[in-house]
N, C-alpha and C. Protein backbone atom coordinates (compact mmCIF):
# COMPACT_ATOMS: atom_id res chain seq x y z
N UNK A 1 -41.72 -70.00 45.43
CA UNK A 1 -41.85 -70.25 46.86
C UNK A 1 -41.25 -69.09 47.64
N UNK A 2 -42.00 -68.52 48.73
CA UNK A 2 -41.77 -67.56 49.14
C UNK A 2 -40.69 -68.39 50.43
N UNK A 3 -39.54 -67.71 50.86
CA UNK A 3 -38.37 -67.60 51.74
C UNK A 3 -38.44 -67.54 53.16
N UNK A 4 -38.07 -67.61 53.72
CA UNK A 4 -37.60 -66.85 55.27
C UNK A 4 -36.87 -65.26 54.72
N UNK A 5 -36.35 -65.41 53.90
CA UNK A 5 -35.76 -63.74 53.47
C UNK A 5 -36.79 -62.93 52.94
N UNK A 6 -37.17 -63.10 52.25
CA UNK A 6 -38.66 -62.91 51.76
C UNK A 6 -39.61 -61.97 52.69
N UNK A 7 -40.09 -62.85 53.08
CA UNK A 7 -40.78 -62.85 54.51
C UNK A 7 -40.83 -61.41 54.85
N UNK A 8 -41.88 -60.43 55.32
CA UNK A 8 -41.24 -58.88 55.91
C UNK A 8 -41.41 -59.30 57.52
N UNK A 9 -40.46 -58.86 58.28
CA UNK A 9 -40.95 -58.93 59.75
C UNK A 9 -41.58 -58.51 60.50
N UNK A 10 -42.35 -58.89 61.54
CA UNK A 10 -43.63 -58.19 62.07
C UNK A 10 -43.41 -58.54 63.62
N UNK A 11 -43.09 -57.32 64.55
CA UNK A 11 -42.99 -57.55 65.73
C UNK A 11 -44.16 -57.95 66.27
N UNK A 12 -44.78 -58.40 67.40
CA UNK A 12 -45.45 -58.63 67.82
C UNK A 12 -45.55 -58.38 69.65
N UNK A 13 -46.09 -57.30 69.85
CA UNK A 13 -46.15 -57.20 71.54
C UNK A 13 -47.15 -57.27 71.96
N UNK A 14 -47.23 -58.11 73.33
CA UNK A 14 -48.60 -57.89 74.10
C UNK A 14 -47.92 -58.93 75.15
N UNK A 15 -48.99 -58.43 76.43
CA UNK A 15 -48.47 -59.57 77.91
C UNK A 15 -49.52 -60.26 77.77
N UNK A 16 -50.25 -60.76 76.74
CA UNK A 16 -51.37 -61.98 77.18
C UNK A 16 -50.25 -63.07 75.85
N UNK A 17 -49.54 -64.07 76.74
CA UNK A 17 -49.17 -65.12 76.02
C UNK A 17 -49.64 -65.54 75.20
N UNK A 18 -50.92 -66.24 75.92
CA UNK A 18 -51.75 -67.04 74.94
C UNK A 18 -52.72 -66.68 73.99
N UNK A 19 -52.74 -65.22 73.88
CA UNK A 19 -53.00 -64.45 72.23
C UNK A 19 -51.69 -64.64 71.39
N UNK A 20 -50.77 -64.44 71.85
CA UNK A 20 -49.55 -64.11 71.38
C UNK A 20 -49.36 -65.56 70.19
N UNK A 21 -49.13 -66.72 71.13
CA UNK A 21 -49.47 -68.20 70.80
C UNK A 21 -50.42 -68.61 69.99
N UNK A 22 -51.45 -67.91 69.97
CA UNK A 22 -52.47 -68.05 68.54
C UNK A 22 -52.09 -67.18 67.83
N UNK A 23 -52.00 -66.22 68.21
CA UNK A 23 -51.84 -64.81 66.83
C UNK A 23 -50.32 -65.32 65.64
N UNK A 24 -49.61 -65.77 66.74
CA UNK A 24 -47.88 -65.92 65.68
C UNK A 24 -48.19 -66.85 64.59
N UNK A 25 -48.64 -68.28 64.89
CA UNK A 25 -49.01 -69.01 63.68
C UNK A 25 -49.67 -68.62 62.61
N UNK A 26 -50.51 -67.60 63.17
CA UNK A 26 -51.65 -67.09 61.94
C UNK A 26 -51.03 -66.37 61.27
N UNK A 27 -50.01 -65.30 62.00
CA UNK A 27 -49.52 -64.34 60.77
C UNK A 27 -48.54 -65.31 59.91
N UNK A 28 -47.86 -66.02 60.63
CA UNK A 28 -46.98 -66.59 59.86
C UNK A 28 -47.51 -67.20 58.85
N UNK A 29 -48.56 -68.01 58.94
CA UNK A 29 -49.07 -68.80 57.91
C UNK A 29 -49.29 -67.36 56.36
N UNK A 30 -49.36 -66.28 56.97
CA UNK A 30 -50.25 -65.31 56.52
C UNK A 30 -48.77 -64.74 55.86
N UNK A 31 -47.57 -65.24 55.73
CA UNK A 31 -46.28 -64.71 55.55
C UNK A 31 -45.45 -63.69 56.22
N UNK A 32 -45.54 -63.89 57.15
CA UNK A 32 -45.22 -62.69 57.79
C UNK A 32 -44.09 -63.66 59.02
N UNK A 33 -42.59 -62.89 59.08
CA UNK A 33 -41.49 -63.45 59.94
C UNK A 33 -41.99 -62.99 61.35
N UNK A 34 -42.82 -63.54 62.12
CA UNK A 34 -43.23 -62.90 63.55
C UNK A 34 -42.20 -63.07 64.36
N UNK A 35 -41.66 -62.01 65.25
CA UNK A 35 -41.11 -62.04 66.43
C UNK A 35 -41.88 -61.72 67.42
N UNK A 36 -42.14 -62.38 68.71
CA UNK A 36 -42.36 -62.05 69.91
C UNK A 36 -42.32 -61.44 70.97
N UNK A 37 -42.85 -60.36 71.82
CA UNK A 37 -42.11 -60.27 73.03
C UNK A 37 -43.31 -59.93 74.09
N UNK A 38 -42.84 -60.03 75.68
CA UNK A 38 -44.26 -60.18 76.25
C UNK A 38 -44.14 -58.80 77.33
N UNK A 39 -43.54 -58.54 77.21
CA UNK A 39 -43.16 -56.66 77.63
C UNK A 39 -42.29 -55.78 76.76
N UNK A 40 -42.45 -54.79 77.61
CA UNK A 40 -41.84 -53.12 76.32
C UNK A 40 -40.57 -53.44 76.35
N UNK A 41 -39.52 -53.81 77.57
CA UNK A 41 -38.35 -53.55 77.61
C UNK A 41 -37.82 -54.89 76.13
N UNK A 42 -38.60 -55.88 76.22
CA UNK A 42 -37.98 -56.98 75.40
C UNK A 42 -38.55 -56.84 74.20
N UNK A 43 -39.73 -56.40 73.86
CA UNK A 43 -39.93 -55.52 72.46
C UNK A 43 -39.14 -54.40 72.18
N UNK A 44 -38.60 -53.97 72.64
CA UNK A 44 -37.70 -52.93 72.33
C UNK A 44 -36.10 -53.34 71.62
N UNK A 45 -36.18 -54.45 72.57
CA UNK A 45 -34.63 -54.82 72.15
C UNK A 45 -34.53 -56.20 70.94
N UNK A 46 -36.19 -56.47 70.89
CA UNK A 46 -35.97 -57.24 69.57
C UNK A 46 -36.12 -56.00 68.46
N UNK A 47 -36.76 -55.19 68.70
CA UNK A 47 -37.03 -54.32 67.25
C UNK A 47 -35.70 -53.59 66.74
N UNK A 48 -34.62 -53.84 67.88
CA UNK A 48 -33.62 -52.83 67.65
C UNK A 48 -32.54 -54.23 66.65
N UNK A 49 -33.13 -55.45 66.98
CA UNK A 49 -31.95 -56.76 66.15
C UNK A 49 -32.78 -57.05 64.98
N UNK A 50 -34.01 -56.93 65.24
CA UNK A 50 -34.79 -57.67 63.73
C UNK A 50 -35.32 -56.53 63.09
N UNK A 51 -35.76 -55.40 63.21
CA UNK A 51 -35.99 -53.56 62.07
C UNK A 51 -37.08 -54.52 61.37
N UNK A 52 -37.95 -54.34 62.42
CA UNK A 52 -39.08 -54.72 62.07
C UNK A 52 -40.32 -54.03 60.77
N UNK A 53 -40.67 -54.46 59.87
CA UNK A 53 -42.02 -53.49 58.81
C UNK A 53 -42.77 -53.20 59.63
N UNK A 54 -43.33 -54.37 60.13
CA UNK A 54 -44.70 -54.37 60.88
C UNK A 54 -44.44 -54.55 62.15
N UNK A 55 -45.46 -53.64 63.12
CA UNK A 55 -45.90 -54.22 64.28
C UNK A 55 -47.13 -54.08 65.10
N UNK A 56 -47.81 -54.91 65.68
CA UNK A 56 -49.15 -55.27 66.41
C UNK A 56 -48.55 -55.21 67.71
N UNK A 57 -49.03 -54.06 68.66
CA UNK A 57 -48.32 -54.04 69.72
C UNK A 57 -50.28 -53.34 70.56
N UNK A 58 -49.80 -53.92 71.66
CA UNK A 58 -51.02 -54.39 72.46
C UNK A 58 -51.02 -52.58 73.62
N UNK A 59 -52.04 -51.73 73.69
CA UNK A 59 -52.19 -50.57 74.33
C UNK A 59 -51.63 -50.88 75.83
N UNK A 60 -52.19 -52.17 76.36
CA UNK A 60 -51.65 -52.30 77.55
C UNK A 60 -50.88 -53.37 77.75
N UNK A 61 -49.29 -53.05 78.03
CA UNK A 61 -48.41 -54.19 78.51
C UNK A 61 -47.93 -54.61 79.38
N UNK A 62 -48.43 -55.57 80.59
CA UNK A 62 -48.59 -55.42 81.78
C UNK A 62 -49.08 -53.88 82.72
N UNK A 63 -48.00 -53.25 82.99
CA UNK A 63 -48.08 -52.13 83.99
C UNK A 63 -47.80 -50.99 82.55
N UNK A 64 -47.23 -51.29 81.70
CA UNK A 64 -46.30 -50.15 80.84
C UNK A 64 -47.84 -50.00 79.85
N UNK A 65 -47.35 -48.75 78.92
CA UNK A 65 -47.80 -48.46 77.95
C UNK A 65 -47.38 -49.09 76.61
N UNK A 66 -47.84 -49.50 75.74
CA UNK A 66 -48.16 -49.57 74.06
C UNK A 66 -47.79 -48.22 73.63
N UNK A 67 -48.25 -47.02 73.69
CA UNK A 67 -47.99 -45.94 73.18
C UNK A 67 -46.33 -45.26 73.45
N UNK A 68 -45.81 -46.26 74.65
CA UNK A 68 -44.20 -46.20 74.26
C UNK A 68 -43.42 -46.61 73.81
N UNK A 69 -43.95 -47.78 73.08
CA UNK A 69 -43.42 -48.90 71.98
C UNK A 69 -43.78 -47.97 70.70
N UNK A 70 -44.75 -47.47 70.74
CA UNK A 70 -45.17 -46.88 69.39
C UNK A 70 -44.05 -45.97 68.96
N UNK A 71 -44.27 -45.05 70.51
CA UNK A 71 -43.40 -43.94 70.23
C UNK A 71 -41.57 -44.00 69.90
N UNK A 72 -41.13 -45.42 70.43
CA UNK A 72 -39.56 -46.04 70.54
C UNK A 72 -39.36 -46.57 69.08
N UNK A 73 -40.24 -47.58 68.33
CA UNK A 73 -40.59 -47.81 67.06
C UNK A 73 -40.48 -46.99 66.19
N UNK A 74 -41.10 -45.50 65.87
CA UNK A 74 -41.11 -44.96 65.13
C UNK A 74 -40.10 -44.26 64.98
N UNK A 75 -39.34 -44.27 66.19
CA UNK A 75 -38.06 -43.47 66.48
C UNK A 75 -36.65 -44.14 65.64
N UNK A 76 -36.68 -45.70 66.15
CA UNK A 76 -35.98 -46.49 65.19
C UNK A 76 -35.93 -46.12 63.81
N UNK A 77 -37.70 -46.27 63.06
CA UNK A 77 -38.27 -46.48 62.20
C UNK A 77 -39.09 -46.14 61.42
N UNK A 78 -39.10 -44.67 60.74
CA UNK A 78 -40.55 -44.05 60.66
C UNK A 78 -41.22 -44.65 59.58
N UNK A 79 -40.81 -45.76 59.37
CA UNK A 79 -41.16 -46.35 58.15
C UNK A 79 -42.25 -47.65 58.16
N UNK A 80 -41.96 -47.94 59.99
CA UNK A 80 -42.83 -49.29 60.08
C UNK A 80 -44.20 -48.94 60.48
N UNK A 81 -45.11 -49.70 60.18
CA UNK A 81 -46.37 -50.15 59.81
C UNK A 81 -46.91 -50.94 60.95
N UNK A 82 -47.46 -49.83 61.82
CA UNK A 82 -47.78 -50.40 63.35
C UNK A 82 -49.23 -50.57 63.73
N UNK A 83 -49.99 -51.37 64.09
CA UNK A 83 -51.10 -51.17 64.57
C UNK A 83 -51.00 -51.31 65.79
N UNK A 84 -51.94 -50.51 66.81
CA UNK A 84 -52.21 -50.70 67.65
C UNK A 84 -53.58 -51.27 68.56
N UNK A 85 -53.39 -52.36 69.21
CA UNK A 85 -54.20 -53.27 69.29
C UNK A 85 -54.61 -53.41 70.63
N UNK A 86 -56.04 -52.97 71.49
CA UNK A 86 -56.33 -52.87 72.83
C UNK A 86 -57.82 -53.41 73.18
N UNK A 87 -57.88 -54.12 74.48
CA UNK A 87 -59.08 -54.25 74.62
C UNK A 87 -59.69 -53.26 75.80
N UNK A 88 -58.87 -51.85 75.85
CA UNK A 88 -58.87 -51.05 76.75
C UNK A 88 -59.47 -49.81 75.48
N UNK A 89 -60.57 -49.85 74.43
CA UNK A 89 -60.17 -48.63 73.49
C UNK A 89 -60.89 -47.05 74.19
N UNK A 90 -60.21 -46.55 73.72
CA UNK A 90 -60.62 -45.15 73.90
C UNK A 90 -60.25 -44.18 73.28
N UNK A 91 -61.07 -43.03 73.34
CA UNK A 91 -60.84 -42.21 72.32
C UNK A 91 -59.53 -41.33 72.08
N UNK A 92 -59.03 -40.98 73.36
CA UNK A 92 -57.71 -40.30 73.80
C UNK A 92 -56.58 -41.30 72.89
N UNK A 93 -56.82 -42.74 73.41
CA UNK A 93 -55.70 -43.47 72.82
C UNK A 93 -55.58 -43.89 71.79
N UNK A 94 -56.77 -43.83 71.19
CA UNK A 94 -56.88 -43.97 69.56
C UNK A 94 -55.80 -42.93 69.14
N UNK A 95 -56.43 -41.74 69.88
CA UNK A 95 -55.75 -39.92 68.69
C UNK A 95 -54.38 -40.40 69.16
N UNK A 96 -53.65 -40.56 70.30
CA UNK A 96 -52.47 -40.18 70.69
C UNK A 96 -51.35 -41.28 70.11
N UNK A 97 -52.04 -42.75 69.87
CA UNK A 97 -51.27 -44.00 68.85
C UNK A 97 -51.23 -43.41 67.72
N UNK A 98 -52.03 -43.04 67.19
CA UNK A 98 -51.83 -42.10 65.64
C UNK A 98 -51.22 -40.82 65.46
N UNK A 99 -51.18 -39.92 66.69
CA UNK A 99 -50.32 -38.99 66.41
C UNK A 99 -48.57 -39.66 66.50
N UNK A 100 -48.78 -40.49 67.77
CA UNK A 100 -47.73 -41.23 67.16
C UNK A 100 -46.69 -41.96 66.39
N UNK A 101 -47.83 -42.16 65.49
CA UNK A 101 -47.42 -43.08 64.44
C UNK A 101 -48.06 -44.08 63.86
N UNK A 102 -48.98 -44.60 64.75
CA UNK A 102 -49.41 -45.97 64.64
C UNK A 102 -50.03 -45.68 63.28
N UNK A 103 -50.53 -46.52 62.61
CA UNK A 103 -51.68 -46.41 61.46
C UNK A 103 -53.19 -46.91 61.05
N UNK A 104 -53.11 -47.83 62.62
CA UNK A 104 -54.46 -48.04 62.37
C UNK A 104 -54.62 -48.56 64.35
N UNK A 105 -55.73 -48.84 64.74
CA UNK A 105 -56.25 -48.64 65.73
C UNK A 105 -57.45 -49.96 66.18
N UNK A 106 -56.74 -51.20 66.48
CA UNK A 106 -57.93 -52.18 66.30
C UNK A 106 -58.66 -52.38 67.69
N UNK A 107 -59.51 -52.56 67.71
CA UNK A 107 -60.38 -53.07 69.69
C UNK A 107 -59.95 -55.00 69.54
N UNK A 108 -59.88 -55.36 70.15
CA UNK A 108 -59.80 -56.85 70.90
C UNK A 108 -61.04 -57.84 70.55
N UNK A 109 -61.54 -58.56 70.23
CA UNK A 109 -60.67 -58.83 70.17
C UNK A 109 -60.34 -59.44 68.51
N UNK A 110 -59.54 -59.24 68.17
CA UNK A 110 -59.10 -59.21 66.44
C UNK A 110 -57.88 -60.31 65.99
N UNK A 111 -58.83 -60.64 64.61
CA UNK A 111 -58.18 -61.87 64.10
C UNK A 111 -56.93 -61.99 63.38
N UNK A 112 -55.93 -62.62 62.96
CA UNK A 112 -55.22 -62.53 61.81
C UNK A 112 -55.88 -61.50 60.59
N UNK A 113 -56.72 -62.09 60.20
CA UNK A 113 -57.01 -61.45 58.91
C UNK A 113 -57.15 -59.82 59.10
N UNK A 114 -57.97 -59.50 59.95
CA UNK A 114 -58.43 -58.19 60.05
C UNK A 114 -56.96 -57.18 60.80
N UNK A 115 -55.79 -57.94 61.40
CA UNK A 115 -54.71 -57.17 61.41
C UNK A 115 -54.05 -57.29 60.09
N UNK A 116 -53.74 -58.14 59.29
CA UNK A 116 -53.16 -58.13 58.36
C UNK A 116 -54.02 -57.22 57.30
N UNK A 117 -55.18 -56.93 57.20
CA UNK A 117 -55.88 -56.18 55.79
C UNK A 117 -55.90 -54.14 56.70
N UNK A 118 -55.94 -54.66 57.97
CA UNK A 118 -55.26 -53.04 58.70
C UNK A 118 -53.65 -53.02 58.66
N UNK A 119 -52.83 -53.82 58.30
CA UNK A 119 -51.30 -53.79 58.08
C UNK A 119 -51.51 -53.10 56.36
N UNK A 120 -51.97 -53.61 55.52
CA UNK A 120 -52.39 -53.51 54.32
C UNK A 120 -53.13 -52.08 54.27
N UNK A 121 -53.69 -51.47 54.82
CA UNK A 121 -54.49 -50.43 54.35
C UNK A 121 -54.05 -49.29 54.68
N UNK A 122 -53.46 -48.04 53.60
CA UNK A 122 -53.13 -47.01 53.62
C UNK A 122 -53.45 -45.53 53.37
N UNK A 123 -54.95 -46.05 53.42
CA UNK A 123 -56.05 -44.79 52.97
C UNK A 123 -56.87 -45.02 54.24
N UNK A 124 -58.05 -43.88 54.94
CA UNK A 124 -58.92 -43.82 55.63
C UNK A 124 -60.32 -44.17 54.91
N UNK A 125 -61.49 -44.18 55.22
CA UNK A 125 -62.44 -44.72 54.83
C UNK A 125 -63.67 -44.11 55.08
N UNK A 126 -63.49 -42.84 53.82
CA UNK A 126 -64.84 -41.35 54.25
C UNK A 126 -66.03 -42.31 54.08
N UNK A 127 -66.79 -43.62 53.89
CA UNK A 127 -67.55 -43.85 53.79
C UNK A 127 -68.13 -44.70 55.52
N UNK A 128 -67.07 -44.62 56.72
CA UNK A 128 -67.29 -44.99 57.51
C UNK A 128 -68.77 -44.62 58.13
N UNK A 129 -69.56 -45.47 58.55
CA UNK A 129 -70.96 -44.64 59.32
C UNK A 129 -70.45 -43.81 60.71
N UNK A 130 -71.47 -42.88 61.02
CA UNK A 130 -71.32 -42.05 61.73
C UNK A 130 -72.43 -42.30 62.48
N UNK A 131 -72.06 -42.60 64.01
CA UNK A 131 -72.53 -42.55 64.65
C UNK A 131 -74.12 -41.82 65.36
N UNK A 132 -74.94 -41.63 65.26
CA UNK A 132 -76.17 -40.93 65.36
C UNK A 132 -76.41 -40.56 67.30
N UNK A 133 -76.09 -41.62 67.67
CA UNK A 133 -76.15 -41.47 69.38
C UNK A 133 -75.07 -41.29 70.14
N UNK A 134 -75.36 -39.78 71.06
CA UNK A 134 -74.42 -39.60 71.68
C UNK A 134 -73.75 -40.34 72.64
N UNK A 135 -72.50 -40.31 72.96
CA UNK A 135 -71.94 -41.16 74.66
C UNK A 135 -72.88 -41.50 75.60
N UNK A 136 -72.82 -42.49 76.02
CA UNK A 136 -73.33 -42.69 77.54
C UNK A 136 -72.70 -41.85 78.52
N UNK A 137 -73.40 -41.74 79.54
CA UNK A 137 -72.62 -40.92 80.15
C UNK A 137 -71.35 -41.55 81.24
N UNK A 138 -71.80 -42.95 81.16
CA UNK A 138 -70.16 -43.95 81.85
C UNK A 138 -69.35 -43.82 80.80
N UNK A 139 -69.54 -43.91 79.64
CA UNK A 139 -68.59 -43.84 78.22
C UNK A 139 -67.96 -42.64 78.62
N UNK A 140 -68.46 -41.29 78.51
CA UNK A 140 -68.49 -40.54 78.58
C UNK A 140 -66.78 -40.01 79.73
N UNK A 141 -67.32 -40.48 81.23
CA UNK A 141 -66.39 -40.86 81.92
C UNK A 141 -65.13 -41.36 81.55
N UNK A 142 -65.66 -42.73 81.38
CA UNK A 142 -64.22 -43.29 80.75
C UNK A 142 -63.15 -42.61 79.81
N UNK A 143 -63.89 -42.21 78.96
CA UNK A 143 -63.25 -41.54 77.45
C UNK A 143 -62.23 -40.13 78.32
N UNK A 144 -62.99 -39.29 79.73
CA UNK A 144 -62.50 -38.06 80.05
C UNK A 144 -61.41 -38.56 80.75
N UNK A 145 -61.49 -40.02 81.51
CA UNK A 145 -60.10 -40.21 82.39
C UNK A 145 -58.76 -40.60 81.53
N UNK A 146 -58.99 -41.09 80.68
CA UNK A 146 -58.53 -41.74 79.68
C UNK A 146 -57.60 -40.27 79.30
N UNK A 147 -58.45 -39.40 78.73
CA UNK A 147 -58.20 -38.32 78.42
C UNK A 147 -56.74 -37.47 79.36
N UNK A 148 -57.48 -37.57 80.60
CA UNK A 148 -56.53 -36.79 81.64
C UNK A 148 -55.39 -37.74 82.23
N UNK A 149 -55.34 -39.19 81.46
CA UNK A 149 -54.34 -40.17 81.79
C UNK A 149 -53.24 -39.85 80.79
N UNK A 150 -53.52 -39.84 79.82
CA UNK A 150 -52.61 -39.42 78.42
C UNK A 150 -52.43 -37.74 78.35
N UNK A 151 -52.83 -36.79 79.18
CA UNK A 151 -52.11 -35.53 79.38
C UNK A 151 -51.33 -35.74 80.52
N UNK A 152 -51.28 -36.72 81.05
CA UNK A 152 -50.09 -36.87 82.09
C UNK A 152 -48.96 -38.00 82.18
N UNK A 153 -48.99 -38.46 81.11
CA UNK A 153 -48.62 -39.09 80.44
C UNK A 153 -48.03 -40.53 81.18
N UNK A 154 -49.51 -41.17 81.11
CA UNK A 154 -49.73 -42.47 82.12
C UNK A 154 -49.52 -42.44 83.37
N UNK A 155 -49.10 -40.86 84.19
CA UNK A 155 -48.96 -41.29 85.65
C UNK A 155 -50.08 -41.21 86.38
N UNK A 156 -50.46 -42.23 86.71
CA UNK A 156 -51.78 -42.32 87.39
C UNK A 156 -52.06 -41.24 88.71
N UNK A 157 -51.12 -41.30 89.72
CA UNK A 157 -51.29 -40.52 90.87
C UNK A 157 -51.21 -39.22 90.24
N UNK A 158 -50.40 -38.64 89.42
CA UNK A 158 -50.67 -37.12 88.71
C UNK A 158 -51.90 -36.66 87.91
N UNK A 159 -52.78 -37.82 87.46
CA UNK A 159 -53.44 -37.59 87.03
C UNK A 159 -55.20 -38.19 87.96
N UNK A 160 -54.95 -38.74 88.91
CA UNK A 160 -55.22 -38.42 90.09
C UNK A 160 -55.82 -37.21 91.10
N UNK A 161 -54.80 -36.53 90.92
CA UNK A 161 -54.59 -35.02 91.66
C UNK A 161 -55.45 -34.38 90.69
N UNK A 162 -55.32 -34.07 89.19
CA UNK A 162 -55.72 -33.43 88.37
C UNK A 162 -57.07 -33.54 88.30
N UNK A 163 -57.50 -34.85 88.82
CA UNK A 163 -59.27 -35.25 88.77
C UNK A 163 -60.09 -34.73 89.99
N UNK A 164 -58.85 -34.69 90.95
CA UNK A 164 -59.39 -35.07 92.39
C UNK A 164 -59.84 -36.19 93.18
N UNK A 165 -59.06 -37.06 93.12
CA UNK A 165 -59.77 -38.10 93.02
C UNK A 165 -58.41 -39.48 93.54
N UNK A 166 -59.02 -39.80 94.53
CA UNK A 166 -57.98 -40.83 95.06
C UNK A 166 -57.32 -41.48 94.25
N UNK A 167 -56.24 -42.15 94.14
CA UNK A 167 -55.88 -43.15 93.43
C UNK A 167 -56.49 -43.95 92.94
N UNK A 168 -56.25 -44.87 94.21
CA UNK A 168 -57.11 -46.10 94.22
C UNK A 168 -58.28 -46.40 93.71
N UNK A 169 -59.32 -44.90 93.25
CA UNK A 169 -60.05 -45.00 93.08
C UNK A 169 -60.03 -44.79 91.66
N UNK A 170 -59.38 -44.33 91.17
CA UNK A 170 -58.46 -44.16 89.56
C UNK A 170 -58.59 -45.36 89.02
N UNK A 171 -57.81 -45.76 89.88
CA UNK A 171 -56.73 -47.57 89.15
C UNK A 171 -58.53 -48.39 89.05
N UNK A 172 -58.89 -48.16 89.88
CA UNK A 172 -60.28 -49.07 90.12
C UNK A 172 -60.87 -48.77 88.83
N UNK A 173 -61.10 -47.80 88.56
CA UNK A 173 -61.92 -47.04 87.36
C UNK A 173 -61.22 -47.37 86.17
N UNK A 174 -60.14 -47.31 85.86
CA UNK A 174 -59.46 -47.78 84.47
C UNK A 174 -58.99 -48.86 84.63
N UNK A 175 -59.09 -49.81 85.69
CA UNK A 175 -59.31 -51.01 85.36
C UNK A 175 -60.27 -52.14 84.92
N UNK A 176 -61.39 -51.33 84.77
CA UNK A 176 -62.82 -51.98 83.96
C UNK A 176 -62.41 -51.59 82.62
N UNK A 177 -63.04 -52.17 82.04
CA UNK A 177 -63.27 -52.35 81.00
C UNK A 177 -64.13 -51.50 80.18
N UNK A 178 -64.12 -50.19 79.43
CA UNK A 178 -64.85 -49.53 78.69
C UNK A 178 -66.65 -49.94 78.73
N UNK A 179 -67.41 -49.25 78.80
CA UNK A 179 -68.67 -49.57 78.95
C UNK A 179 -68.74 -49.44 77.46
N UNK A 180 -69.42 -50.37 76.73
CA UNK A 180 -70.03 -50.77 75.30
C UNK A 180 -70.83 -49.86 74.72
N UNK A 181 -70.80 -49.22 73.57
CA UNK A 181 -72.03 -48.57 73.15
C UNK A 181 -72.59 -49.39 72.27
């Protein structure tokens, strides 16, 4: 019979509760000691009491970044086993969670199983298909702001200026939702 000691721990961040509330039972069932938290500042200060293996930490947390949990995590820990988990994906934030640290890169919205067999997997996968059709050209968009959001490292109004491009009209734009290919 497997323990509570046993058990490896697996932080868990994101500001949507009620993923949070489905997701914890599942890993747990799945063995895994889940801790909670529903922003960066309180993920931070559980990872620093529980030295977490694992963690599923969400790209966007409320107003804050995921990619500064990544980056605070690995700092602790270069040892833990992070995915990063968004229903915001893009290509910028894919590369920059992995240069980070992260190790794998899931879109939203994703089950127990398929975080736990990406917690599990430590090789890449040359047999992935390759795409045949280029970007849309809203994709396209998205993917470049995205881009010039993470060289400025999430400040919107700086990266703003860098576009030309009002704020407001920024925040408007990366607050949709990725156009689908």
């Amino acid at each position: 019979m497997v323990t509570e000691m046993d058990k490896p721990n697996l932080l868990l961040v994101d500001d949507d509760e009620t993923f949070c509330s489905v997701l914890k039972p599942a890993l747990e069932k799945r063995n895994f000691q889940v801790s909670v938290a529903n922003d960066v500042k309180s993920g931070i200060s559980l990872a620093e009491k529980t030295e977490p293996e694992y963690a599923v930490i969400d790209l966007r947390i409320g107003y804050d970044s995921g990619l500064e949990m990544v980056k605070k995590l690995i700092s602790l820990d270069d040892n833990t086993q992070i995915i990063m988990l968004t229903g915001f994906a893009s290509i910028a934030t894919a590369v920059e969670a992995i240069k980070l640290g992260a190790i794998h890169y899931l879109t939203k919205p994703a089950n127990a199983d398929e975080i736990v067999n990406a917690l599990y997997k430590n090789e890449g996968d040359s047999s992935v298909e390759i795409n045949q059709n280029p970007l849309s050209v809203k994709r396209l968009e998205w993917e470049h702001l995205q881009k010039v959001l993470m060289q400025h490292e999430g400040n919107i109004s700086a990266a703003a200026r860098a576009l030309n491009m009002h704020r407001r009209t920024l925040q408007r734009k990366l607050d949709k939702r990725p156009v689908k290919e």
